[in-house]
Protein backbone atom coordinates (compact mmCIF):
# COMPACT_ATOMS: atom_id res chain seq x y z
CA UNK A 1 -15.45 19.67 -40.55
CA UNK A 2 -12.12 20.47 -39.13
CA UNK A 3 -12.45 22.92 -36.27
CA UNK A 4 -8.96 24.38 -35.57
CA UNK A 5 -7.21 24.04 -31.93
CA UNK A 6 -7.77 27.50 -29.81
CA UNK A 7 -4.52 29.23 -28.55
CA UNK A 8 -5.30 28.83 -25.10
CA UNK A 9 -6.17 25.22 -25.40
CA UNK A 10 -2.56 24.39 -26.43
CA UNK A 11 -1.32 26.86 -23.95
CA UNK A 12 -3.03 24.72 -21.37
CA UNK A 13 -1.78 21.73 -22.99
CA UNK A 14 1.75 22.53 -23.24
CA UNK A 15 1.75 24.02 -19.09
CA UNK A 16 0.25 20.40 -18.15
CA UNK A 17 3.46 18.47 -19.56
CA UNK A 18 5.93 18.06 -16.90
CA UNK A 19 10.16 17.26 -17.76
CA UNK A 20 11.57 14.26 -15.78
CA UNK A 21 12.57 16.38 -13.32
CA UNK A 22 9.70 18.06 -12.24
CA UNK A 23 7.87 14.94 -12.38
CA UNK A 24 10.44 13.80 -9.78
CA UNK A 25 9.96 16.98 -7.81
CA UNK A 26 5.91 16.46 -7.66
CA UNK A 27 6.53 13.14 -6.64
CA UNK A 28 8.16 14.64 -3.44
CA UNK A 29 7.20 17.36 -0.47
CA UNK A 30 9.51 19.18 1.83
CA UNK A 31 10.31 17.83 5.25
CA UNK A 32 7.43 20.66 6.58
CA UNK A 33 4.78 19.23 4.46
CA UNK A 34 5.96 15.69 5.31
CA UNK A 35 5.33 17.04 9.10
CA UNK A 36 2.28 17.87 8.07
CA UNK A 37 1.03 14.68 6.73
CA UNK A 38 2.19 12.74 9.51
CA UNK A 39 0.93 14.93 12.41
CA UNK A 40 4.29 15.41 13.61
CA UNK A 41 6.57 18.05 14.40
CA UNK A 42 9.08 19.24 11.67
CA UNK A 43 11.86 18.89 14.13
CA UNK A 44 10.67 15.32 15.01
CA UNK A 45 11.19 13.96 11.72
CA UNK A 46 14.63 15.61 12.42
CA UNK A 47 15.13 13.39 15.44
CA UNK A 48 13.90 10.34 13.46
CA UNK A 49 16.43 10.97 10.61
CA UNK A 50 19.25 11.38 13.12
CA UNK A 51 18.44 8.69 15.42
CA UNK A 52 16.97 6.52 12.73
CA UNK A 53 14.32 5.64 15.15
CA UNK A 54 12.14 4.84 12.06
CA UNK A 55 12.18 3.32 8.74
CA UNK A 56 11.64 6.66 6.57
CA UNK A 57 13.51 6.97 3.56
CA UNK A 58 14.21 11.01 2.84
CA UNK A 59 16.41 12.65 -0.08
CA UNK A 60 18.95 15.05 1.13
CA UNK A 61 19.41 17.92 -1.75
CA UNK A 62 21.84 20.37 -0.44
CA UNK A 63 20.48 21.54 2.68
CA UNK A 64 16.76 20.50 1.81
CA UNK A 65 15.43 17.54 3.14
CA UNK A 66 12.41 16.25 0.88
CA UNK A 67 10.40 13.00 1.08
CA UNK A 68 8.63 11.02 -1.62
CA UNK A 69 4.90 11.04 -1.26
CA UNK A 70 5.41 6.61 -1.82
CA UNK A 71 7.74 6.71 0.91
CA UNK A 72 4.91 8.42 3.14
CA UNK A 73 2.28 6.61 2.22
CA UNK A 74 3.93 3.23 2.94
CA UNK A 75 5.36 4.67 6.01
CA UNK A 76 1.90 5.18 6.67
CA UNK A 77 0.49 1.66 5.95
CA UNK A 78 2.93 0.24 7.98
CA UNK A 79 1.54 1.49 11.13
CA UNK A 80 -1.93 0.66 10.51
CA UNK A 81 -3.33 -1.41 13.36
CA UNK A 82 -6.37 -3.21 13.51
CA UNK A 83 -8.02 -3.96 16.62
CA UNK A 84 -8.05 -7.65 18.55
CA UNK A 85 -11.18 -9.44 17.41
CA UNK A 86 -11.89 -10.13 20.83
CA UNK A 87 -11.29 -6.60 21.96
CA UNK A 88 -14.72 -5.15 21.15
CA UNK A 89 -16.33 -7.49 23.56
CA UNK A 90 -14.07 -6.51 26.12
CA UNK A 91 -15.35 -4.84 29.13
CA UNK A 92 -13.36 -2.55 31.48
């Protein structure tokens, strides 16, 4: 039995396929929510991308500043420190 497809079903369908571009553009987040994420001021990353204090790659459109959400989480990874394995038998 062949059951036909339901309007709304392709509706759906069709609103879930993104273009290049907007694939791009999910891909990325505005300087703001790249604060955000961090747990840092907006104007901070400001002072990072003038100063280049840190290795964070950002895309300049215009006068919008974005970041790709790769960029962030390797920025990310990089800091991760793990303890000294003598460090938990430490004592103050």
């Amino acid at each position: 039995m062949n059951h036909p497809t339901a309007p709304s079903a392709i509706l759906q369908a069709q609103s879930t396929v993104q273009t290049p571009s907007q694939q791009i553009e999910s891909a990325m987040v505005s300087d703001m929510e790249a604060a955000r994420i961090l747990g840092q001021a907006r104007r901070t990353l400001a002072v990072w991308r003038c100063t280049g204090r840190y290795n964070l790659p950002y895309v300049r459109i215009g006068r919008k500043i974005f970041y790709r959400v790769s960029d962030l989480e390797a920025f990310i990874k990089r800091r991760v420190h793990h303890g000294h394995p003598d460090a938990a038998g430490v004592q103050a």
